[in-house]
C-alpha atoms as a PDB file:
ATOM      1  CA  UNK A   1     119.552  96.027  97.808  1.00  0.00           C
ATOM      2  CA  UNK A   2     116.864  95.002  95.032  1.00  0.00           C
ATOM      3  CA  UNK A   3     113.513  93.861  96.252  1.00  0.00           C
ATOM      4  CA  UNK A   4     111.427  91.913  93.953  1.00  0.00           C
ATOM      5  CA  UNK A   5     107.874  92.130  94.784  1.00  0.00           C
ATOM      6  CA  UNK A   6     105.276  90.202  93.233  1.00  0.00           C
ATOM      7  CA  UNK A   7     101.577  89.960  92.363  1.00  0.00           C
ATOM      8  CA  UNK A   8      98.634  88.697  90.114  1.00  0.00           C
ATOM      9  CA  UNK A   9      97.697  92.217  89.304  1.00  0.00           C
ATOM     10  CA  UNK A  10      97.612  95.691  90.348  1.00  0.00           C
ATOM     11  CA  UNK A  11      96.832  94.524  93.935  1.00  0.00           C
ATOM     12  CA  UNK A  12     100.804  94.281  94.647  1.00  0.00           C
ATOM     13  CA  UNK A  13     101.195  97.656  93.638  1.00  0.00           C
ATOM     14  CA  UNK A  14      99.681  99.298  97.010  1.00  0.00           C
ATOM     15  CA  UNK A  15     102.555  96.970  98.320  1.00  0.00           C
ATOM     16  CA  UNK A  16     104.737  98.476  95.632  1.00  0.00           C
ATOM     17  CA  UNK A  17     103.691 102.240  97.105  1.00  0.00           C
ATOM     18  CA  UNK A  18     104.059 100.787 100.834  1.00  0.00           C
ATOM     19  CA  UNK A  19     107.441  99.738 100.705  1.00  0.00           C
ATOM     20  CA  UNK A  20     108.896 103.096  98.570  1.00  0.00           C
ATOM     21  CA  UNK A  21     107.248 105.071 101.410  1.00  0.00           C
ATOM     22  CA  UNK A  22     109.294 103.219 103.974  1.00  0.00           C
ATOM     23  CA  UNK A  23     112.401 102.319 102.355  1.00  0.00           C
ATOM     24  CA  UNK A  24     112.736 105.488 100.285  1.00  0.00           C
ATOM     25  CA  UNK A  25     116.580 104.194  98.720  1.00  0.00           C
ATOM     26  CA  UNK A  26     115.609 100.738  98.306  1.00  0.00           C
ATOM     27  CA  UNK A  27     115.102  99.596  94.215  1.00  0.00           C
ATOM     28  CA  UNK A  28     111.882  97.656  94.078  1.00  0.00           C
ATOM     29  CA  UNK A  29     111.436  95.364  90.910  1.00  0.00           C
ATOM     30  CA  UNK A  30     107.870  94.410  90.658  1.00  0.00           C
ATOM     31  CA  UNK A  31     106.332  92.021  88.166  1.00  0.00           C
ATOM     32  CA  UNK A  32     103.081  90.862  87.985  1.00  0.00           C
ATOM     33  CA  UNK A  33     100.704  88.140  85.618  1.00  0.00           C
ATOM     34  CA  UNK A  34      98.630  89.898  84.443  1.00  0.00           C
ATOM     35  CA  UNK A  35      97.213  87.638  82.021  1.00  0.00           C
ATOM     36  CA  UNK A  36      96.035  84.902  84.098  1.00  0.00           C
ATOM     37  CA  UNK A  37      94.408  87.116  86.581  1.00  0.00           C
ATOM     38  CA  UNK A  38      92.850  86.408  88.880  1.00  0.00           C
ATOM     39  CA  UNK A  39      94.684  83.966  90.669  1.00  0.00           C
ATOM     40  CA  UNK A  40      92.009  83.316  93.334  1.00  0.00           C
ATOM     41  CA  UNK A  41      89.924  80.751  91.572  1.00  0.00           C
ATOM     42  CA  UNK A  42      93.007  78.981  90.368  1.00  0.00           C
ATOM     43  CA  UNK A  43      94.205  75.085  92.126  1.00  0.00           C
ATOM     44  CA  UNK A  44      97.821  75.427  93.708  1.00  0.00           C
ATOM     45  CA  UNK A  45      98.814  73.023  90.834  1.00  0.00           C
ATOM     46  CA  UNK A  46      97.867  75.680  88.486  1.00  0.00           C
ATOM     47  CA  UNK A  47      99.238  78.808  90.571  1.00  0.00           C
ATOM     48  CA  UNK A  48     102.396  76.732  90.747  1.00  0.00           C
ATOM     49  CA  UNK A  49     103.348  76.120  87.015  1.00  0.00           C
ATOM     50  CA  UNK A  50     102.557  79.830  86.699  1.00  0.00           C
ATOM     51  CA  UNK A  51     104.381  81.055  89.424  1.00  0.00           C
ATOM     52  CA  UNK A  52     107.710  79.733  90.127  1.00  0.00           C
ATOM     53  CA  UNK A  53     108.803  80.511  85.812  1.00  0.00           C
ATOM     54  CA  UNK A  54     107.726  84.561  87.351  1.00  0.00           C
ATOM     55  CA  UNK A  55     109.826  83.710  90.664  1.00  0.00           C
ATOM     56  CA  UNK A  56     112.811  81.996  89.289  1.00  0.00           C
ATOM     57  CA  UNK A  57     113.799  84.594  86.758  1.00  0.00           C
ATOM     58  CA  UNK A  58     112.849  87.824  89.736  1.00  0.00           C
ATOM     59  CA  UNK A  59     115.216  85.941  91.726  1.00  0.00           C
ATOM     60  CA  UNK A  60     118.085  86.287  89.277  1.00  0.00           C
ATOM     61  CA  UNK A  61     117.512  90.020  89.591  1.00  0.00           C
ATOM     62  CA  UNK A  62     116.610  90.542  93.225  1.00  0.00           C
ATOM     63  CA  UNK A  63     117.992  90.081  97.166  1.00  0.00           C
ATOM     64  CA  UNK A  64     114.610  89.024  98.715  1.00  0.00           C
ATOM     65  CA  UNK A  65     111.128  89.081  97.207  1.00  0.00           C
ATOM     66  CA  UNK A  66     107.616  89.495  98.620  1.00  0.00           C
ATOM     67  CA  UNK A  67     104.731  87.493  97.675  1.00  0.00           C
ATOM     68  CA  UNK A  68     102.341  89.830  97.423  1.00  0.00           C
ATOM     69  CA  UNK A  69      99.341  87.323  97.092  1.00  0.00           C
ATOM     70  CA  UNK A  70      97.315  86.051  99.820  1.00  0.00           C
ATOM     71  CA  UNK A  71      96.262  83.411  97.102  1.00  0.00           C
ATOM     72  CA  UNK A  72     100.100  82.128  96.143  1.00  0.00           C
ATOM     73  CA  UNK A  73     101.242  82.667  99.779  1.00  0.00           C
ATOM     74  CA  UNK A  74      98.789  80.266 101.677  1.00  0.00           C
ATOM     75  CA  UNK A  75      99.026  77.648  98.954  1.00  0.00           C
ATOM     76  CA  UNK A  76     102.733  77.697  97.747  1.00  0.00           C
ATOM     77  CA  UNK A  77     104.979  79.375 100.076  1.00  0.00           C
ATOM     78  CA  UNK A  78     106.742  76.025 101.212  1.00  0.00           C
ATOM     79  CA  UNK A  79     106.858  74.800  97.915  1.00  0.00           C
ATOM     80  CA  UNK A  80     108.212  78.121  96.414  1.00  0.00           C
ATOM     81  CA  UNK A  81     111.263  77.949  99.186  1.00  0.00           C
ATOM     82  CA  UNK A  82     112.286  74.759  97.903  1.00  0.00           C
ATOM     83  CA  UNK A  83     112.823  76.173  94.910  1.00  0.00           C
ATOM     84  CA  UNK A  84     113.874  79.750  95.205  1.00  0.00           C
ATOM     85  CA  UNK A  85     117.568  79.945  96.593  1.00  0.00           C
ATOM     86  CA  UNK A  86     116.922  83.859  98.081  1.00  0.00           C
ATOM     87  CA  UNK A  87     114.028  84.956 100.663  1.00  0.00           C
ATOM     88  CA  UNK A  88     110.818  84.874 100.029  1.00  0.00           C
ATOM     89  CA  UNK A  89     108.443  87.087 102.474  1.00  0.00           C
ATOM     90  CA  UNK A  90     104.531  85.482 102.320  1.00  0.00           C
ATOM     91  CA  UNK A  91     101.214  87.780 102.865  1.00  0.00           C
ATOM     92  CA  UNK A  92      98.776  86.135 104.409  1.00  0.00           C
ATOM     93  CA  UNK A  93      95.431  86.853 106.115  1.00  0.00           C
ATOM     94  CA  UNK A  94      95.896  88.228 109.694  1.00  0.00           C
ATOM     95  CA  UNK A  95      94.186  85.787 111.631  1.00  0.00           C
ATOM     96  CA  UNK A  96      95.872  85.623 114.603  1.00  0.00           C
ATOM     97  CA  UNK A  97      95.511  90.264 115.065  1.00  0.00           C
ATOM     98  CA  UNK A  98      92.298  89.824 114.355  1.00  0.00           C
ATOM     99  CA  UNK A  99      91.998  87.369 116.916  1.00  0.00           C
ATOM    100  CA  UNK A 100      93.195  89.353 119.215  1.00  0.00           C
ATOM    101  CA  UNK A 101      91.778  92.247 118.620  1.00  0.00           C
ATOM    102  CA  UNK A 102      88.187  91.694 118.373  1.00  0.00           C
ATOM    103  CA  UNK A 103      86.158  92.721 121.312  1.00  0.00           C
ATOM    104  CA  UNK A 104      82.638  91.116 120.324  1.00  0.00           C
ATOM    105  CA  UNK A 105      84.787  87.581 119.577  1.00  0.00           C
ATOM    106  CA  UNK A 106      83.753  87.637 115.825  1.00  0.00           C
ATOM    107  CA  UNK A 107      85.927  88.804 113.075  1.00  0.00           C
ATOM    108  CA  UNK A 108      85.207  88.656 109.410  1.00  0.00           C
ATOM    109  CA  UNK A 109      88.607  87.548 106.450  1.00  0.00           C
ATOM    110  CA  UNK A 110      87.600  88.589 103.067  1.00  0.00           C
ATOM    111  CA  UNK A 111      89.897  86.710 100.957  1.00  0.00           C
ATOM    112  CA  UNK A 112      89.748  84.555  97.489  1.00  0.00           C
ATOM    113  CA  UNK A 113      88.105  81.151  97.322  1.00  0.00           C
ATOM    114  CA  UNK A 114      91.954  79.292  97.122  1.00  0.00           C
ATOM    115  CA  UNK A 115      92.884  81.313  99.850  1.00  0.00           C
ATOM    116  CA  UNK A 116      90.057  80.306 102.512  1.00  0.00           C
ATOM    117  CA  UNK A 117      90.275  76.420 101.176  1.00  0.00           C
ATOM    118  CA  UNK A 118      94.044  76.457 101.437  1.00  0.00           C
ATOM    119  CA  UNK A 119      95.540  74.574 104.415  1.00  0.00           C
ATOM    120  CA  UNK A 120      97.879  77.134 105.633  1.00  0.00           C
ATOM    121  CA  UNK A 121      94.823  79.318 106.264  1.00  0.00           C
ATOM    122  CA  UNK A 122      93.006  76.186 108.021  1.00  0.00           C
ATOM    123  CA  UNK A 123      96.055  76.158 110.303  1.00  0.00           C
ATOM    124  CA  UNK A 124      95.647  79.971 111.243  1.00  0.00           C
ATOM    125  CA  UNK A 125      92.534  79.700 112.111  1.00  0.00           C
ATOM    126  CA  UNK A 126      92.713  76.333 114.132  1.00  0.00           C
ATOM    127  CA  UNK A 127      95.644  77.816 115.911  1.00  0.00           C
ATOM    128  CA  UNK A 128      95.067  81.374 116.293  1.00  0.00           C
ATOM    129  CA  UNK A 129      91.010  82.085 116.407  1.00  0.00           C
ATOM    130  CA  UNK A 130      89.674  78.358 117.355  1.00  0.00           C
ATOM    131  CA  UNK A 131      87.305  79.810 120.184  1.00  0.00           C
ATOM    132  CA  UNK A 132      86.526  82.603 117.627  1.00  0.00           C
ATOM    133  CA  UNK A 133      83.477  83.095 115.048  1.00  0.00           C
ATOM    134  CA  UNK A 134      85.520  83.721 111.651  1.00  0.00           C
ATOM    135  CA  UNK A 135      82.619  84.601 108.809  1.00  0.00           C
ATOM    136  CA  UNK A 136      84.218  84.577 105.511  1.00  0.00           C
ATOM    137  CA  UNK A 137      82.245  86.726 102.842  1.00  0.00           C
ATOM    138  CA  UNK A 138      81.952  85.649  99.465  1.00  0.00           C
ATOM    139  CA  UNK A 139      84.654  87.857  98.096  1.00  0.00           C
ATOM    140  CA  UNK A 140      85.285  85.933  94.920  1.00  0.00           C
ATOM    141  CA  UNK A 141      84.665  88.491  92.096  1.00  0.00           C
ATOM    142  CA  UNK A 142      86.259  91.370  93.701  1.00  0.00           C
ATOM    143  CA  UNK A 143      89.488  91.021  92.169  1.00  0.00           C
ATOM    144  CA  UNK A 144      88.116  90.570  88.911  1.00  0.00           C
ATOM    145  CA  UNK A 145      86.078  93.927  89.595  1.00  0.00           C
ATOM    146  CA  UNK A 146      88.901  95.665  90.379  1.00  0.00           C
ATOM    147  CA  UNK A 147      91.432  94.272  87.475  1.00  0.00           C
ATOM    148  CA  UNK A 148      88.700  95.431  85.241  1.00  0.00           C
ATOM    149  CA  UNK A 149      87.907  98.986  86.712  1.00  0.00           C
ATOM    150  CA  UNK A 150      84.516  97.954  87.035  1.00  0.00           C
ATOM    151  CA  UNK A 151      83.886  98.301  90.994  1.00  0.00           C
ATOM    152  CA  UNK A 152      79.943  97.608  91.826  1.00  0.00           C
ATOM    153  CA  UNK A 153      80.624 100.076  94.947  1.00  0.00           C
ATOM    154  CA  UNK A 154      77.295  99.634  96.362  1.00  0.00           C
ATOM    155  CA  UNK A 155      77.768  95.512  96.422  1.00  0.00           C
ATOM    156  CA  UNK A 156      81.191  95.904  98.231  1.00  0.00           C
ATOM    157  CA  UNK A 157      79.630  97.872 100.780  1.00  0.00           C
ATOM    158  CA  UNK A 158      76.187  95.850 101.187  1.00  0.00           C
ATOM    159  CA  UNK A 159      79.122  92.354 101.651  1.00  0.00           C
ATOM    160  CA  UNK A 160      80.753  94.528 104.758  1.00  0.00           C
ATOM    161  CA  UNK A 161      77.848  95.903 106.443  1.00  0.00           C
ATOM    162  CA  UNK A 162      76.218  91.712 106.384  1.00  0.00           C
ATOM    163  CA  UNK A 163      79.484  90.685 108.305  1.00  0.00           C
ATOM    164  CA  UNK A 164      79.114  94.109 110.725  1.00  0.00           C
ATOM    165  CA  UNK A 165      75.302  93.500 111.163  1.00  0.00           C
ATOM    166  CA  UNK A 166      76.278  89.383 112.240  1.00  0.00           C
ATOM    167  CA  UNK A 167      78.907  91.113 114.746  1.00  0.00           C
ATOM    168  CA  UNK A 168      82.433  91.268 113.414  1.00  0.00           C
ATOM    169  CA  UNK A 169      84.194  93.984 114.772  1.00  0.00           C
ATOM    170  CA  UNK A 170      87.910  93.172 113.142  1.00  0.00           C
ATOM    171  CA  UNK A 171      87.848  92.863 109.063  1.00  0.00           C
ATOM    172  CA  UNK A 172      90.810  91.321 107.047  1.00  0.00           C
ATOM    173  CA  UNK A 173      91.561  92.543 103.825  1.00  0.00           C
ATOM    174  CA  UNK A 174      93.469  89.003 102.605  1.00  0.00           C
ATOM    175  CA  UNK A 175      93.990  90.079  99.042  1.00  0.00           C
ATOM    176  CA  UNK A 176      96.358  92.707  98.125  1.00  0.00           C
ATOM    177  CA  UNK A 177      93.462  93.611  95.527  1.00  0.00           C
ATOM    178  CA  UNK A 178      90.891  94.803  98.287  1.00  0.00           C
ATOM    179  CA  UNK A 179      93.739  97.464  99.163  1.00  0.00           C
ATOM    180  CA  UNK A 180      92.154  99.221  96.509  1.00  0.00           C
ATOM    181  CA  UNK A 181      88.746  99.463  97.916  1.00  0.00           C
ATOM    182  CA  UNK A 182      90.096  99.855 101.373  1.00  0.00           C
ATOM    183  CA  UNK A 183      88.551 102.902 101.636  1.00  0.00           C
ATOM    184  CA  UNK A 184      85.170 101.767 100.601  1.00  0.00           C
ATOM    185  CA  UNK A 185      84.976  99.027 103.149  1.00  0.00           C
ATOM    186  CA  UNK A 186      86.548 101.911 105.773  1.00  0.00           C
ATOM    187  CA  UNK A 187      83.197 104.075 105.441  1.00  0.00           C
ATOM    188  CA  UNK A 188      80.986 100.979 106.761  1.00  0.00           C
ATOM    189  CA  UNK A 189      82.910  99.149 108.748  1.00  0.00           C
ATOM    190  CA  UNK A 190      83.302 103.021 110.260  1.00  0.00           C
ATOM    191  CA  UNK A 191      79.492 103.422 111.244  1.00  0.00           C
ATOM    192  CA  UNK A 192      79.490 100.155 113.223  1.00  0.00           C
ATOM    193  CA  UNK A 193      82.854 100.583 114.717  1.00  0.00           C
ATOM    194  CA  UNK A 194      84.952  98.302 113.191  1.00  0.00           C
ATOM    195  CA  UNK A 195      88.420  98.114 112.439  1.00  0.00           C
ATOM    196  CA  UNK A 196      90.266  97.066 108.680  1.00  0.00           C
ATOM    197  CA  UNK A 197      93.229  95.608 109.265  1.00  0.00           C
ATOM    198  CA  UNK A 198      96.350  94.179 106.451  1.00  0.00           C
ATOM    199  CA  UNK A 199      99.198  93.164 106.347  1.00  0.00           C
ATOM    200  CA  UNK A 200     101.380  96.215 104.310  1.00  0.00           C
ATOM    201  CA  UNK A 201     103.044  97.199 107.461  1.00  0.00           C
ATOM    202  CA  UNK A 202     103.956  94.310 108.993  1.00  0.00           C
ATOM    203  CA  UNK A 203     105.041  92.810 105.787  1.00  0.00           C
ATOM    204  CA  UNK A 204     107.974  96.374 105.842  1.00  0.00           C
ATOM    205  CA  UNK A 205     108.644  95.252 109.333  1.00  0.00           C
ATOM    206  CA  UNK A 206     109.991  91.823 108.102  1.00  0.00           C
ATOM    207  CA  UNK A 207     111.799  93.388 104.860  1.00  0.00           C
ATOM    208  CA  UNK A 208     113.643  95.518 107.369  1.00  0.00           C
ATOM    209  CA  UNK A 209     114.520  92.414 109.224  1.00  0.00           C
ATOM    210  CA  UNK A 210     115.530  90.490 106.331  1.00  0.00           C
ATOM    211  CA  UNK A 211     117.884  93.243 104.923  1.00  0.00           C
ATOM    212  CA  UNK A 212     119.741  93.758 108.102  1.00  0.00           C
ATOM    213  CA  UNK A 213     120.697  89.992 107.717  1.00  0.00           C
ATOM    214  CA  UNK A 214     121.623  90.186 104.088  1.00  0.00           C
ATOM    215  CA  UNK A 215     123.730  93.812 105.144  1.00  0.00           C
END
């Protein structure tokens, strides 16, 4: 089996380095647009005439692929299946573990600026944490920082400990990108007892699912 895995940027490649941990045997082909990163300030109409040329020609080559963007996945996942003829397996903010996980009833989704206005991530949060206080950081040059190796460290960690101080005790990473600074965000959201949650593993979970079917 061929899994095609794809991304604005380095961000999929964490995914990349998920899956071949899991699925040791498994040939991953990953692509990713480099040139029109990032994605997060983009319209869907925009993300879509970039993205389904990338999809449409990893499809001749794979079994399944995974959307590794937050950004793409929340805005274009419907639209994508309409026009992809083999699986497609979305990332998307984890609303509804974060939901219910959090103790103090306040959870914080640091994501890109399409993601959070997209309506698929409305829908999470109206049906998964509407009696919930979501706080949604303004996130939107961190995937720029990191495409460019130039990480302000101490501004990543300043962003985490506001949304710690205001009482979220669950944080979403909803950008393959923050994977990167994952353990950044781990050392404060550490001191006030918070927990970092994404999606890597429960993205595997449905590839295994999806591969038994093809089998």
């Amino acid at each position: 089996m061929k899994i095609g895995v794809f991304d604005s940027g380095v961000g999929g490649r964490s995914v990349v380095n998920a899956i071949q941990k899991e699925l040791s045997g498994t040939e991953i082909i990953y692509v990713e647009d480099h040139e029109n990163v990032p994605y997060g300030t983009k319209s869907p109409d925009e993300l879509l005439k970039l993205v389904l040329p990338i999809l449409a020609e990893l499809a001749i080559k794979s079994d399944l692929i995974v959307i590794a963007c937050n950004t793409v996945s929340t805005t274009l996942t419907e639209t994508l299946r309409e026009n992809i003829n083999i699986p497609l397996i979305a990332m998307e903010p984890m609303v509804k573990p974060a939901a219910e996980q959090t103790k103090s009833g306040t959870i914080a989704v640091c994501a890109t600026p399409t993601t959070l206005s997209s309506n698929r991530y409305f829908w999470l949060k109206n049906n998964h944490a509407k009696n919930i206080k979501v706080i949604e950081p303004d996130c939107s040059d961190w995937a720029y920082m990191i495409e460019s190796k130039a990480i302000d460290h101490t501004k990543i960690r300043r962003r985490i400990s506001e949304v710690c101080e205001r009482g979220a005790d669950v944080i979403v990473l909803g950008c393959t990108h923050y994977h990167w600074i994952e353990d950044d965000i781990r050392v404060v959201a550490d001191k006030f007892g918070a927990k970092v949650i994404q999606p890597e593993q429960a993205v595997i979970k449905q590839i295994k699912r999806v591969l038994l079917q093809l089998a």
